[in-house]
Protein backbone atom coordinates (compact mmCIF):
# COMPACT_ATOMS: atom_id res chain seq x y z
CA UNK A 1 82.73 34.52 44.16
CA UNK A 2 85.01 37.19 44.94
CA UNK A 3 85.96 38.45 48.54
CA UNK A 4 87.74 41.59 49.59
CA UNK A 5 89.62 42.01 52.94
CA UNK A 6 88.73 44.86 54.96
CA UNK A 7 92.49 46.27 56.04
CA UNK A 8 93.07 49.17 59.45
CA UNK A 9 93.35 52.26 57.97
CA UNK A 10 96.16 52.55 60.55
CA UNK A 11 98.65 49.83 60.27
CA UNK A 12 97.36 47.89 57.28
CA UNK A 13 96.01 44.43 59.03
CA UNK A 14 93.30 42.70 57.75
CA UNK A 15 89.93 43.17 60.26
CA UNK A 16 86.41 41.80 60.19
CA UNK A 17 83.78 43.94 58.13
CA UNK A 18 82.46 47.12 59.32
CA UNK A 19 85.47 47.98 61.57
CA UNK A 20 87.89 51.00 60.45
CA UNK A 21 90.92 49.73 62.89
CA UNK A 22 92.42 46.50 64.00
CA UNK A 23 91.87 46.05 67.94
CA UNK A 24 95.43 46.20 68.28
CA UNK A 25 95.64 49.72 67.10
CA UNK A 26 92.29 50.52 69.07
CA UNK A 27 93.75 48.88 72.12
CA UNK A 28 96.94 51.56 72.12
CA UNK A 29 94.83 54.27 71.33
CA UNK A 30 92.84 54.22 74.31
CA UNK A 31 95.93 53.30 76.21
CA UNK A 32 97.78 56.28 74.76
CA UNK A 33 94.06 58.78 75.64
CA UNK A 34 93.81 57.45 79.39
CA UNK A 35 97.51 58.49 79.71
CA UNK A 36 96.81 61.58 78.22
CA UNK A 37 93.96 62.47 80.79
CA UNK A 38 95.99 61.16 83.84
CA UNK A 39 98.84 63.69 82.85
CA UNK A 40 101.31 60.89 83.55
CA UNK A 41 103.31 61.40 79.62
CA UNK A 42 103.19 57.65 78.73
CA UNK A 43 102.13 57.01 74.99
CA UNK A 44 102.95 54.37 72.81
CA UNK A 45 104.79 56.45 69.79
CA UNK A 46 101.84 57.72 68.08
CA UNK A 47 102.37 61.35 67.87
CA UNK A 48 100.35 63.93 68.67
CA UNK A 49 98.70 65.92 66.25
CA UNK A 50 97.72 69.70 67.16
CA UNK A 51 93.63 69.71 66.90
CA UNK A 52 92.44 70.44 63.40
CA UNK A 53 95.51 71.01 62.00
CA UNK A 54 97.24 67.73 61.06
CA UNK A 55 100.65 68.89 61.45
CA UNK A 56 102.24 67.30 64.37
CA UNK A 57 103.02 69.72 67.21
CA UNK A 58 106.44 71.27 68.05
């Protein structure tokens, strides 16, 4: 019998099947998006990305 991990596409960690991102990662996402939408500047260190783009804004 063989088993493969599923791993977060963001930081690496192993996660249950069927999930794309660890619930850490998910968890400072949201934080990082409710931040965003109160205007208040507060992220965690992701950086932002200009929409469609994939270059990281200036």
């Amino acid at each position: 019998m063989v088993f493969s991990e599923e791993h977060c596409v963001m930081c690496g960690a192993v996660i249950p099947e069927g999930r794309q991102v660890c619930m850490e990662c998910e968890r400072r996402v949201m934080q990082d998006t409710k931040a965003e939408e109160k205007g208040d500047g507060r992220t965690s260190g992701w950086r932002k990305r200009k929409a469609g783009t994939g270059r990281e804004e200036g």
